[in-house]
Protein backbone atom coordinates (compact mmCIF):
# COMPACT_ATOMS: atom_id res chain seq x y z
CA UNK A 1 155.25 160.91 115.85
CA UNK A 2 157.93 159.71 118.47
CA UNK A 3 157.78 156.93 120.57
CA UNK A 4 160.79 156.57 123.26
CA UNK A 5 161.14 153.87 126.01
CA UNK A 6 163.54 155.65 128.14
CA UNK A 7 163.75 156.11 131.38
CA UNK A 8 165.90 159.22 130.99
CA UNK A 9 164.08 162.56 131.49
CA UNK A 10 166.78 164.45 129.86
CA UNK A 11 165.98 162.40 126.29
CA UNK A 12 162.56 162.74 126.46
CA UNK A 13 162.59 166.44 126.89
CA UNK A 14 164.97 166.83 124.19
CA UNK A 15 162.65 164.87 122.23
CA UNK A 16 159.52 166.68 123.06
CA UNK A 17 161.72 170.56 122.85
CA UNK A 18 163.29 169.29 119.40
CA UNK A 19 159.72 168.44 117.91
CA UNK A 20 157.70 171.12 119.09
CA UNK A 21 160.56 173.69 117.95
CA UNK A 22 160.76 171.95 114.51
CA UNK A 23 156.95 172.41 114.28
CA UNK A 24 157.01 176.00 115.10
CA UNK A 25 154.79 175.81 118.54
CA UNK A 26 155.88 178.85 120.73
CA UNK A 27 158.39 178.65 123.96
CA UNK A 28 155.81 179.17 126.50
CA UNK A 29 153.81 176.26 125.13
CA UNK A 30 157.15 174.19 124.91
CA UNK A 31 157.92 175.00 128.70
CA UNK A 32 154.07 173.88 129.69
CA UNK A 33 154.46 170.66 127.48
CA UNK A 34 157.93 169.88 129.20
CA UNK A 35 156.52 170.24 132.52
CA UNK A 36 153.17 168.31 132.21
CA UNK A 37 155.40 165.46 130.33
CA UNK A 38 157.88 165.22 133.16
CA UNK A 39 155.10 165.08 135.75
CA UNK A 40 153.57 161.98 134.03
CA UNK A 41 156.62 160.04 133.61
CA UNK A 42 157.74 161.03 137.41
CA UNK A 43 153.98 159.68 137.73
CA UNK A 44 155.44 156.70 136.10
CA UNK A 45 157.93 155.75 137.93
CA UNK A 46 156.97 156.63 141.46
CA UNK A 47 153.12 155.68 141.13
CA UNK A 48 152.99 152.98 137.89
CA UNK A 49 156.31 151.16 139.28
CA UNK A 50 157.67 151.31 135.94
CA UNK A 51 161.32 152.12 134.91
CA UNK A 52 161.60 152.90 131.68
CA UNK A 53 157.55 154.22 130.79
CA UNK A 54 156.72 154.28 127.14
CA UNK A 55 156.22 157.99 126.03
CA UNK A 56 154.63 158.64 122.53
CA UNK A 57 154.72 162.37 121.36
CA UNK A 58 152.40 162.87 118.33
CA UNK A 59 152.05 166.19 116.82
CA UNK A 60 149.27 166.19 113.93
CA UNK A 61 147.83 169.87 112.51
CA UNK A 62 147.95 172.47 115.54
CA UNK A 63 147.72 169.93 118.05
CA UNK A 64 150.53 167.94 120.24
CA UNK A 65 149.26 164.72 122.23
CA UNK A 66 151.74 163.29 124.99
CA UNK A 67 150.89 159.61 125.98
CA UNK A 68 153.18 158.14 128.89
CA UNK A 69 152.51 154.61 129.72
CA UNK A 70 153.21 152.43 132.47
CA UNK A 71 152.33 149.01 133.98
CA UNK A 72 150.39 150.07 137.27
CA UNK A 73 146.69 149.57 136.76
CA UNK A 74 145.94 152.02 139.42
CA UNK A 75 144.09 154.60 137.42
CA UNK A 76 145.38 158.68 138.98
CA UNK A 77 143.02 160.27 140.87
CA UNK A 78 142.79 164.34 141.56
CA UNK A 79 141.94 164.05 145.44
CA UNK A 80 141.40 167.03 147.56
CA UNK A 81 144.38 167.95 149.54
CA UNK A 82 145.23 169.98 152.14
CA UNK A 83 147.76 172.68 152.67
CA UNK A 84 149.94 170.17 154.38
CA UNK A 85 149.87 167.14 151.45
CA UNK A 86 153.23 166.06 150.34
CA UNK A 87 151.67 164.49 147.07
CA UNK A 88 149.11 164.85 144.61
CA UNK A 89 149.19 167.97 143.11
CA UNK A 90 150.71 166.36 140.13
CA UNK A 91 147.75 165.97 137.96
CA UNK A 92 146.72 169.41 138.74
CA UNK A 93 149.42 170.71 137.36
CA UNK A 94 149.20 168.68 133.74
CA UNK A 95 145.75 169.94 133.88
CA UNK A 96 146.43 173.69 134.46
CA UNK A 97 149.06 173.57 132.22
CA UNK A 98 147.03 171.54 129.08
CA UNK A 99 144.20 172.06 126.94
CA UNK A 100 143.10 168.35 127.89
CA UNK A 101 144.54 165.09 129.52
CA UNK A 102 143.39 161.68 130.54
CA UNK A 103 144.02 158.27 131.45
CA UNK A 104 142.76 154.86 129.15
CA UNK A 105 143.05 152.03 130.89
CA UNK A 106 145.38 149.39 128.88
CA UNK A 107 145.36 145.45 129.23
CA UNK A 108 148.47 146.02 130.75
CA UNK A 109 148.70 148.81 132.51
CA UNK A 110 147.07 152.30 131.79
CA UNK A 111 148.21 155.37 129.49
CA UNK A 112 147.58 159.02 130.90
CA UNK A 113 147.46 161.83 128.06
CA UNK A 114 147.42 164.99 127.88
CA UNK A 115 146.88 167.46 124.67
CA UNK A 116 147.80 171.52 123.94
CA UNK A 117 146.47 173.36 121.05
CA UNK A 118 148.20 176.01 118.93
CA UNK A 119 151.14 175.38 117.22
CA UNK A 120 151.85 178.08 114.98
């Protein structure tokens, strides 16, 4: 397990890369984990109003959990868009590219999640 407070996505992809590779998981899994992590903690900042989001990376048996966490209590929503949105295709990303993901509400704040399966 890794926790990071850093408002650097350069770090925290290290972090994620380094521990994923050290546990064996596959590169194509790495890229979707990178992805779906940097989406959240964009989420983070731009949405949650937080600088420096608190990202916990947890590997345990053949499964990897992400948690970013922020101060907004605005919980994400998936809205409908249309062709022409500028936003909000960011969730449907982490969820395309993740076995699972979701948001729990914090007394300060929320965390969004997401999980992938399959480390080797």
């Amino acid at each position: 397990m890794r926790n990071l407070n850093s408002p650097s996505l350069t770090l925290s992809r290290d972090a994620l890369r380094d521990g994923m590779t050290s546990a064996g998981w596959p590169p194509s899994l790495i890229a979707d984990a990178e992805l779906a992590m940097v989406e959240l903690i964009v989420n983070a900042w731009r949405h949650g109003g937080t600088t420096s989001p608190v990202i916990l990376i947890h590997h345990r048996a053949n499964t990897l959990r992400v948690a970013v966490s922020d101060r907004s209590p605005l919980l994400p929503e998936q809205a409908p868009l249309s062709l022409l949105s500028e936003t909000g295709r960011g969730l449907q990303l982490v969820a395309g590219l993740t076995h699972r993901w979701g948001v729990d509400p914090q007394q300060l704040g929320k965390t969004v999640w997401f999980e992938l399966d399959g480390a080797a």
